[in-house]
Protein backbone atom coordinates (compact mmCIF):
# COMPACT_ATOMS: atom_id res chain seq x y z
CA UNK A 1 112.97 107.49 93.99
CA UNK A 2 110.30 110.51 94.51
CA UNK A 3 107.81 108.22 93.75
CA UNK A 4 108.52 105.28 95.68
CA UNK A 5 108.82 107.25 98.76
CA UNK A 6 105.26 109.24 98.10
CA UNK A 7 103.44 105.45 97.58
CA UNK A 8 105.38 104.02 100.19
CA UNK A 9 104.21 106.93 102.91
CA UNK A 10 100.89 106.91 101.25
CA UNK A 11 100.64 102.82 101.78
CA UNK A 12 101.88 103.67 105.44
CA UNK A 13 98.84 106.45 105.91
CA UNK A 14 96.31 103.78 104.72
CA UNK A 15 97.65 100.77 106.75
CA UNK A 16 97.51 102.86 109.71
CA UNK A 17 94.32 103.84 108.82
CA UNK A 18 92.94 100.63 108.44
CA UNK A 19 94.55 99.33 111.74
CA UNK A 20 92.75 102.04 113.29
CA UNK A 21 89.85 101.06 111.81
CA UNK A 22 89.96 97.41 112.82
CA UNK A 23 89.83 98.87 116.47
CA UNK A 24 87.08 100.97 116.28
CA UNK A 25 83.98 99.42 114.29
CA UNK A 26 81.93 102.05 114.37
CA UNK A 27 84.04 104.11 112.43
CA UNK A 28 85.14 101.93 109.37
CA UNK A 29 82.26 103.51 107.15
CA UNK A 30 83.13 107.39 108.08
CA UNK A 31 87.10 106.53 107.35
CA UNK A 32 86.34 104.60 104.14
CA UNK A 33 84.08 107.66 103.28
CA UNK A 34 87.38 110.11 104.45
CA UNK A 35 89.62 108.64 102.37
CA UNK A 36 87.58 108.56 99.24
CA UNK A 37 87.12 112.32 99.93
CA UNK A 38 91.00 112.66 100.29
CA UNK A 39 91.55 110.19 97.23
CA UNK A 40 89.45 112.64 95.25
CA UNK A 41 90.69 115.62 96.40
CA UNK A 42 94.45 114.66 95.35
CA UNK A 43 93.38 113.02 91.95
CA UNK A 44 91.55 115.97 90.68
């Protein structure tokens, strides 16, 4: 149940994301490039 709940608010951070992406062009590459970072950061 843990787990479900930490994808399913993860899923919810990245959707947003991407929605807020879609509305600001310019700023696709930098997020991408966040998110990796973040990605990273919480794998290692």
């Amino acid at each position: 149940m843990k787990n479900s709940m930490l994808l399913g608010a993860m899923f919810g951070v990245v959707a947003a994301t991407a929605i807020y992406s879609a509305s600001n062009q310019n700023l696709i590459k930098k997020t991408k490039r966040t998110l990796l970072k973040k990605l990273e950061d919480v794998l290692d």
